[in-house]
N, C-alpha and C. Protein backbone atom coordinates (compact mmCIF):
# COMPACT_ATOMS: atom_id res chain seq x y z
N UNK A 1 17.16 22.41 -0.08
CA UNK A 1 17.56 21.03 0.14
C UNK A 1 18.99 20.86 -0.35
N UNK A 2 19.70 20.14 0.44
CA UNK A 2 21.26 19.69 -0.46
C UNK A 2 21.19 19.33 -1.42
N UNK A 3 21.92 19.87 -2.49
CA UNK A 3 21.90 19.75 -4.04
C UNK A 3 22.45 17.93 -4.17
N UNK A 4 23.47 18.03 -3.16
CA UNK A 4 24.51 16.19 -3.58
C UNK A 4 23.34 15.61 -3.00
N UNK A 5 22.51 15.59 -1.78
CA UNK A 5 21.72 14.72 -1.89
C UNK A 5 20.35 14.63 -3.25
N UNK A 6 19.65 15.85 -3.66
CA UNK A 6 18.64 15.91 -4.68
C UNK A 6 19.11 15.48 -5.41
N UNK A 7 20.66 14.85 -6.05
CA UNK A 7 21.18 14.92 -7.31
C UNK A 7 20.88 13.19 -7.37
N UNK A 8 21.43 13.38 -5.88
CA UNK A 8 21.16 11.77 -6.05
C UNK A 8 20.02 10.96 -6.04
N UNK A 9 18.93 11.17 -5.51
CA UNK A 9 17.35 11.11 -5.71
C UNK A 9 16.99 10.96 -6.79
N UNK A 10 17.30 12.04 -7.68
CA UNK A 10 16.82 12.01 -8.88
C UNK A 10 17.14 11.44 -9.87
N UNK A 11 18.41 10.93 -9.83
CA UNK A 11 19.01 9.86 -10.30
C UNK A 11 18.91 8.79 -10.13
N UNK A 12 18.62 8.28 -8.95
CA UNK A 12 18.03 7.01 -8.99
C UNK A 12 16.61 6.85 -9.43
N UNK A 13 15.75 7.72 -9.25
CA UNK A 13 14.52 7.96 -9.89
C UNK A 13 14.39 7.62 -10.91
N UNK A 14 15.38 8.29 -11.95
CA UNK A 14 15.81 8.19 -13.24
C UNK A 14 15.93 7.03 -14.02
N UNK A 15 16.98 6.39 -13.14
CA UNK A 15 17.56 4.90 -13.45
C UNK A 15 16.77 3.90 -13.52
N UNK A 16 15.13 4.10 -12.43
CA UNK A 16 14.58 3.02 -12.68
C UNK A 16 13.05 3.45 -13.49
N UNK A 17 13.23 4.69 -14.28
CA UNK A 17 11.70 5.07 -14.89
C UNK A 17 12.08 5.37 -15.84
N UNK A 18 13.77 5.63 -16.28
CA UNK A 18 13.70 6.61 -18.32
C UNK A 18 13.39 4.86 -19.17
N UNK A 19 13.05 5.55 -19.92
CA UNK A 19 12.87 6.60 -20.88
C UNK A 19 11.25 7.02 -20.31
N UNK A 20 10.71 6.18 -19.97
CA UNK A 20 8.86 6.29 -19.89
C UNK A 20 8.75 7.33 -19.12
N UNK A 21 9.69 8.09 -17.92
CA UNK A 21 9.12 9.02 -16.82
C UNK A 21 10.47 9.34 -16.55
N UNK A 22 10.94 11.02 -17.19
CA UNK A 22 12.08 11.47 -16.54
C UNK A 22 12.17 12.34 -15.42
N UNK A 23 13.24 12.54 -14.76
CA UNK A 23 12.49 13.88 -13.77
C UNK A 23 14.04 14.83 -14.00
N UNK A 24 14.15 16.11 -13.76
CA UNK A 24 15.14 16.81 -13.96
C UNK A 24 14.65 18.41 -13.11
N UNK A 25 15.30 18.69 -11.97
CA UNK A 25 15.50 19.47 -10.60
C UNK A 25 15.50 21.00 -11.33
N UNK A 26 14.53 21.75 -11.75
CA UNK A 26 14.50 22.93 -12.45
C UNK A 26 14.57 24.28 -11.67
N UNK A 27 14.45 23.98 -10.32
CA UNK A 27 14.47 25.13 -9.07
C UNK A 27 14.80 24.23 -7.81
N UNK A 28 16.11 24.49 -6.88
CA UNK A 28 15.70 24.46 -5.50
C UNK A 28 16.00 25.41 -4.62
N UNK A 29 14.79 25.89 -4.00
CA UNK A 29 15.18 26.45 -2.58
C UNK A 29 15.06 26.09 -1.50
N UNK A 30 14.98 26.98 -0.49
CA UNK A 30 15.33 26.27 0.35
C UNK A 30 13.90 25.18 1.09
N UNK A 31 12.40 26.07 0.75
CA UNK A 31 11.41 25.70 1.56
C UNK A 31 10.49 24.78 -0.14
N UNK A 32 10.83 24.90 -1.58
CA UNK A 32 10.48 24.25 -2.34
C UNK A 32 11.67 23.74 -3.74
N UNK A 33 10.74 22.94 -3.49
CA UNK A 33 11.60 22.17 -5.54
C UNK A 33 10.21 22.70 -6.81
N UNK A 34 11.08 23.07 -7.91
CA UNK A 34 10.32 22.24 -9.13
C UNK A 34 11.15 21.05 -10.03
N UNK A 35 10.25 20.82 -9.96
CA UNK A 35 10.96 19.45 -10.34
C UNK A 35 10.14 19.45 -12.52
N UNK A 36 11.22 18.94 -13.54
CA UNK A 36 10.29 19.07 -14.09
C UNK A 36 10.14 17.51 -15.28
N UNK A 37 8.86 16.80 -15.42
CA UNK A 37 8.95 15.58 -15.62
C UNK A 37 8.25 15.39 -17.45
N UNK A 38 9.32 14.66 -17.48
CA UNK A 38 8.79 14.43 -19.33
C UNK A 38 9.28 12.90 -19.73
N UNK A 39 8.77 11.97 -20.97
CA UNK A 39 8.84 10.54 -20.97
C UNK A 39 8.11 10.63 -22.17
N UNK A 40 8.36 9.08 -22.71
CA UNK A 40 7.54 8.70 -23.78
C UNK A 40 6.16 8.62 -23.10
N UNK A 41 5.69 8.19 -21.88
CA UNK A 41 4.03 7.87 -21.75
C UNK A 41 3.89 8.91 -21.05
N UNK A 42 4.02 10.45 -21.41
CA UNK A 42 3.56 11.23 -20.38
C UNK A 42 2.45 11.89 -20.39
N UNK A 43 1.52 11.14 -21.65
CA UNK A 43 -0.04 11.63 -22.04
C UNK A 43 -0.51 10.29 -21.21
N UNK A 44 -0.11 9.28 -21.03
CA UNK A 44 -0.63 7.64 -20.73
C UNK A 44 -1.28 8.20 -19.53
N UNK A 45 -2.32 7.21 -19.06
CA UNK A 45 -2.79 7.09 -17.99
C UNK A 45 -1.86 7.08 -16.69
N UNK A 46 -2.34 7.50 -15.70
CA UNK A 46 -1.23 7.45 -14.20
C UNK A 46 0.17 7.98 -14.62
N UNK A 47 -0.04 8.92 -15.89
CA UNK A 47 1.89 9.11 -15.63
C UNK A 47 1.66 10.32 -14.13
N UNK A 48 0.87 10.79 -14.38
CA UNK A 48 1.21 11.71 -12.78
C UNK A 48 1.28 10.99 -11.26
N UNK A 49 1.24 9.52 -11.31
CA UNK A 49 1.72 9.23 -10.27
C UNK A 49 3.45 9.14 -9.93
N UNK A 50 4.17 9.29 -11.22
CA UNK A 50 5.54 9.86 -11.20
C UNK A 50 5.77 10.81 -10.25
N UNK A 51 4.88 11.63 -9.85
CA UNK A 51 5.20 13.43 -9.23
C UNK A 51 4.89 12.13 -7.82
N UNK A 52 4.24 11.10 -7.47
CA UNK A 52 3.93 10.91 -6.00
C UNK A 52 4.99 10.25 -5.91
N UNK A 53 5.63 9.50 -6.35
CA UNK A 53 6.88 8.67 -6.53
C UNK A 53 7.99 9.48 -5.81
N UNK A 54 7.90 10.51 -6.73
CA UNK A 54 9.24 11.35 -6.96
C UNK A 54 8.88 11.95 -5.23
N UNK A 55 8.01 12.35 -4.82
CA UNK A 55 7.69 12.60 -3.51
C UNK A 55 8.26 12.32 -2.16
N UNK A 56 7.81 10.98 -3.16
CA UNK A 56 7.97 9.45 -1.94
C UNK A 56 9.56 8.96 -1.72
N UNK A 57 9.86 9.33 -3.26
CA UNK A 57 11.64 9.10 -2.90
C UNK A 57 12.47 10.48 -1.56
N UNK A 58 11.56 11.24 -1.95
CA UNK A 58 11.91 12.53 -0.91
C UNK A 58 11.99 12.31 0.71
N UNK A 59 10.71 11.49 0.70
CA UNK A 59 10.24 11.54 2.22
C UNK A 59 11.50 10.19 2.33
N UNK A 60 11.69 9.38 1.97
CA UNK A 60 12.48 7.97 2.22
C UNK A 60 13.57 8.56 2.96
N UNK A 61 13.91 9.65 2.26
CA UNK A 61 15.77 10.28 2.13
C UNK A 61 15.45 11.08 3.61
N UNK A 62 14.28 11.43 4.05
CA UNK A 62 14.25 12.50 5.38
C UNK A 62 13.71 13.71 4.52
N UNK A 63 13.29 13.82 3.62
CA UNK A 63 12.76 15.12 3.08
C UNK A 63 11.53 15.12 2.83
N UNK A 64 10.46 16.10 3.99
CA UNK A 64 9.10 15.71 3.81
C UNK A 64 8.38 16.90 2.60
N UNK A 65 8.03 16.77 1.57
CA UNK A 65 7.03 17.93 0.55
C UNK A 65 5.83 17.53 0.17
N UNK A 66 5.48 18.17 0.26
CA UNK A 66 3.92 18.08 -0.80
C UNK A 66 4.06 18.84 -1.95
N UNK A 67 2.81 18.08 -2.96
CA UNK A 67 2.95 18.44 -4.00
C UNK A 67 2.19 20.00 -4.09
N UNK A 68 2.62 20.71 -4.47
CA UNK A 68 1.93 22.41 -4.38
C UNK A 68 0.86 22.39 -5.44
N UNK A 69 1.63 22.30 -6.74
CA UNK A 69 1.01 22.65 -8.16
C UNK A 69 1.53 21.87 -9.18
N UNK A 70 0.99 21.45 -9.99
CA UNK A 70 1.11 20.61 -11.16
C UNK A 70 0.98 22.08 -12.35
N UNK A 71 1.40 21.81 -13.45
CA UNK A 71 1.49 22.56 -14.33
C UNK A 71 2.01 21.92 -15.88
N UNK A 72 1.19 21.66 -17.64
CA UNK A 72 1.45 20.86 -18.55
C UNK A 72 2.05 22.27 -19.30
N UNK A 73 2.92 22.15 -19.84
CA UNK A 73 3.45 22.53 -20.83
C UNK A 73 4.44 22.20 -21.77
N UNK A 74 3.75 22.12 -23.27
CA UNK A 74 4.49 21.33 -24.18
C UNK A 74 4.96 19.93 -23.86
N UNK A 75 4.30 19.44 -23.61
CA UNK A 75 4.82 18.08 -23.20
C UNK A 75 5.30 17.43 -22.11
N UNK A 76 5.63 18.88 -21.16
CA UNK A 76 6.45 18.42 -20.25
C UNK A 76 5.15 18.77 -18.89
N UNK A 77 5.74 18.58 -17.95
CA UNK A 77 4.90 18.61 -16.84
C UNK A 77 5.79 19.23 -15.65
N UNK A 78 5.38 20.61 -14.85
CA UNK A 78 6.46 21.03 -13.96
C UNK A 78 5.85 21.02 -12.66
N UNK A 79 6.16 20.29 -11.61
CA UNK A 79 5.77 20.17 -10.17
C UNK A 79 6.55 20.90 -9.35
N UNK A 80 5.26 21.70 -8.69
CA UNK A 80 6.14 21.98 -7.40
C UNK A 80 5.84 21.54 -6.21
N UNK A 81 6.80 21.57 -5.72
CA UNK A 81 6.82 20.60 -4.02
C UNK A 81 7.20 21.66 -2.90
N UNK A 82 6.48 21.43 -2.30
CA UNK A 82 6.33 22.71 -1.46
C UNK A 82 6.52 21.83 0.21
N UNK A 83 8.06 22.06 0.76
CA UNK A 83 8.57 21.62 2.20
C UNK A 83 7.18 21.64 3.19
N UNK A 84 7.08 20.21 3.75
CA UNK A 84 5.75 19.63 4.54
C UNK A 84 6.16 20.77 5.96
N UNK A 85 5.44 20.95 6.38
CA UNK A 85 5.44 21.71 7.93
C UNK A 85 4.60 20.96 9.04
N UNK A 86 4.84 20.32 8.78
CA UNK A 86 3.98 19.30 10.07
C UNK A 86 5.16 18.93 10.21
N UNK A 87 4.83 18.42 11.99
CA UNK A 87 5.53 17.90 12.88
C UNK A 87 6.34 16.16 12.48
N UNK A 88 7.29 15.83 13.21
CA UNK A 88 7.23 14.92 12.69
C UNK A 88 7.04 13.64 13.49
């Protein structure tokens, strides 16, 4: 995916969820992201609807993924998004 566009995604992401839900771009290639998400409520209930969010800001921009794998470590939480292959 274009890095100037992901940069900017995630930044606006950012702008309207820190401190409670951060997100920060830990891999991109070309057919997936990890994306990786940490916050003060990231034990709270529904913080993993952040990863559908963060999704959803994708598909808005023209970038279709699904979520592959979720993964907790130390606090943090690392998603991968794996480029949709359906038609459009």
């Amino acid at each position: 995916m274009e890095a100037a566009k992901l940069r900017g995604i995630t930044r606006k992401f950012n702008r309207y969820r820190f401190p409670e839900c951060r997100a920060r771009v830990i891999k991109n290639e070309e057919n997936s992201l990890v994306v990786e998400f940490d916050g003060t409520a990231n034990f709270f209930c529904c913080f993993d609807e952040h990863f559908e969010d963060y999704r959803i800001m994708l598909k808005d921009h023209g970038e279709e993924f699904k979520i592959e794998e979720v993964k907790e470590k130390g606090g943090k939480f690392m998603v991968r998004y794996k480029k949709s292959t359906a038609s459009p």
